[in-house]
Protein backbone atom coordinates (compact mmCIF):
# COMPACT_ATOMS: atom_id res chain seq x y z
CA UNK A 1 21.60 -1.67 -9.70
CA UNK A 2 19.66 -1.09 -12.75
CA UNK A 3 18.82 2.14 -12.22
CA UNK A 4 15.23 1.61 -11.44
CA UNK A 5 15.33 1.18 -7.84
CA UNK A 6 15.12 3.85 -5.39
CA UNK A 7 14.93 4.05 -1.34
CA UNK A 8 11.56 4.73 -0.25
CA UNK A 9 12.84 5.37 3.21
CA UNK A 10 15.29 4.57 5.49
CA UNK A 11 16.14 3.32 8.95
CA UNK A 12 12.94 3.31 11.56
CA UNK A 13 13.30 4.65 14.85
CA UNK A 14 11.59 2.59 17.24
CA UNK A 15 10.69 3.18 21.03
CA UNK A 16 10.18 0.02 23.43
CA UNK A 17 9.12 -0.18 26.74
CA UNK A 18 10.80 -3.51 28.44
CA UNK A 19 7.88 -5.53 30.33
CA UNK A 20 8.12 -5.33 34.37
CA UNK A 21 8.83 -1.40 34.04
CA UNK A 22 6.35 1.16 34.47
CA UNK A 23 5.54 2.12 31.62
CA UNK A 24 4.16 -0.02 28.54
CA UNK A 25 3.79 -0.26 25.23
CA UNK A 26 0.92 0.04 22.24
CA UNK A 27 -0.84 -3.20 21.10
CA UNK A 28 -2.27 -1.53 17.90
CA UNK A 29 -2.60 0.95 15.64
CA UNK A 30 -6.72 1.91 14.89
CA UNK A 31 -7.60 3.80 11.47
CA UNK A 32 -11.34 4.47 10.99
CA UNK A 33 -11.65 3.49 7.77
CA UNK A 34 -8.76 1.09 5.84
CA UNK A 35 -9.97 2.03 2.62
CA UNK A 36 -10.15 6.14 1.56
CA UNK A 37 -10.53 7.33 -2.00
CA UNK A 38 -9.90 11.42 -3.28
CA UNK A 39 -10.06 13.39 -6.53
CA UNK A 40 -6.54 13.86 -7.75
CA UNK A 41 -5.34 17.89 -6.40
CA UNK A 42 -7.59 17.01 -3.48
CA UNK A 43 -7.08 16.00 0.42
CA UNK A 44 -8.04 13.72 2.75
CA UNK A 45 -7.34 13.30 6.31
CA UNK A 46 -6.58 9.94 7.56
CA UNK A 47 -8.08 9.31 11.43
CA UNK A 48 -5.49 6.90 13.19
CA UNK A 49 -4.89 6.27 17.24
CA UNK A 50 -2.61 4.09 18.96
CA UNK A 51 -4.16 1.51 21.01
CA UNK A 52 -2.08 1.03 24.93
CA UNK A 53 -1.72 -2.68 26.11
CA UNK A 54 -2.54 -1.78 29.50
CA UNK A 55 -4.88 0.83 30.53
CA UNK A 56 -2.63 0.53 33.88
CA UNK A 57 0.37 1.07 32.47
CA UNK A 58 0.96 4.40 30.48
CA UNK A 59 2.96 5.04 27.37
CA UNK A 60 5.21 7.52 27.33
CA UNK A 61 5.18 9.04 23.84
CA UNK A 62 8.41 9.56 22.57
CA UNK A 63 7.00 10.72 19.11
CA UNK A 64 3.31 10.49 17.40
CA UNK A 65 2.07 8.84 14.82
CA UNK A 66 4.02 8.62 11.82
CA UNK A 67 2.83 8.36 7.99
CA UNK A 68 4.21 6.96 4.79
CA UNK A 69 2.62 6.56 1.19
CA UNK A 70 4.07 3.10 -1.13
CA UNK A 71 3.97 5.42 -3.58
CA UNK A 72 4.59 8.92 -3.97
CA UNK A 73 3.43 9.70 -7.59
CA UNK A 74 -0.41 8.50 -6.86
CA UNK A 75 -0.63 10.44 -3.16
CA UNK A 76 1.43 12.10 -0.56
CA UNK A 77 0.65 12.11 3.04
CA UNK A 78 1.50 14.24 5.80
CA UNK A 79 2.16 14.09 9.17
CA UNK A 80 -0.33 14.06 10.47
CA UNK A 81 -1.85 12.28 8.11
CA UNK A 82 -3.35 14.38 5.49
CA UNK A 83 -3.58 12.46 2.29
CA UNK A 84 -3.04 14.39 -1.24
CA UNK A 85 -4.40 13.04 -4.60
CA UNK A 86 -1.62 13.23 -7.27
CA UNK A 87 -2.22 10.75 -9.70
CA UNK A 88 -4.58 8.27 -11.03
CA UNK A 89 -4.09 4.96 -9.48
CA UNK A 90 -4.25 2.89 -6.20
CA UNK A 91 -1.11 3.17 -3.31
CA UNK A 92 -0.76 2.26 0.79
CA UNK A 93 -0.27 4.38 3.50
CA UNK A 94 1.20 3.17 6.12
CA UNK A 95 0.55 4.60 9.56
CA UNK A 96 3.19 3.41 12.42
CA UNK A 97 3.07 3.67 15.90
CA UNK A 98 6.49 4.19 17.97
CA UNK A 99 6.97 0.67 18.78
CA UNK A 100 7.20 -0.34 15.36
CA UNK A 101 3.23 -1.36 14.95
CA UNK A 102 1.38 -0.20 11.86
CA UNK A 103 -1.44 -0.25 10.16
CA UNK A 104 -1.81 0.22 5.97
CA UNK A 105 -4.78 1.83 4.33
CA UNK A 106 -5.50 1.51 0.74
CA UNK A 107 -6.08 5.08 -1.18
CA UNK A 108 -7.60 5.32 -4.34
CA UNK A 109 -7.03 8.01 -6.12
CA UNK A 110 -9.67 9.35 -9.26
């Protein structure tokens, strides 16, 4: 290594329903808008929902929503999703479902 890599995270937990059970699984993650910008010191809230396959089938949530940001030093998330402004610059939060399905959304921060 030359010293300028670094882990951003590590190892996903991930919760599956196999098909023919009762239960299912999510077939998407929603966000309301996939684009956000905030004033640096400032928060905004991302709104995010995970979509079921089946309306027959329920999910059983093992866990909620999770949040990441690509990159710490322009904003910090939550999570729940609550997006802080820390520097100048443009970064992706990710927002991931417990099945493993995401969505990104681009922040902008001023």
């Amino acid at each position: 290594m030359n010293g300028k890599k670094r882990v951003i995270s590590s190892g996903k937990a991930i919760h599956v329903a196999t098909t023919g059970g009762t239960v299912g699984n999510h077939k998407a993650v929603t966000v309301k808008k996939a684009r956000l910008s905030v004033k640096k010191g400032k928060t905004v809230k991302i709104k995010a929902k995970a979509v079921p396959k089946s309306a027959k089938l329920k999910v059983k949530k093992h866990r909620g929503l999770k949040y990441e940001s690509s990159n710490t030093k322009v904003a910090t998330v939550s999570g729940t999703g609550s997006v802080k402004g820390v520097g100048k610059g443009t970064c992706t939060v990710y927002v991931y479902a417990q099945n493993g399905l995401f969505k990104k959304v681009k922040i902008t921060v001023k």
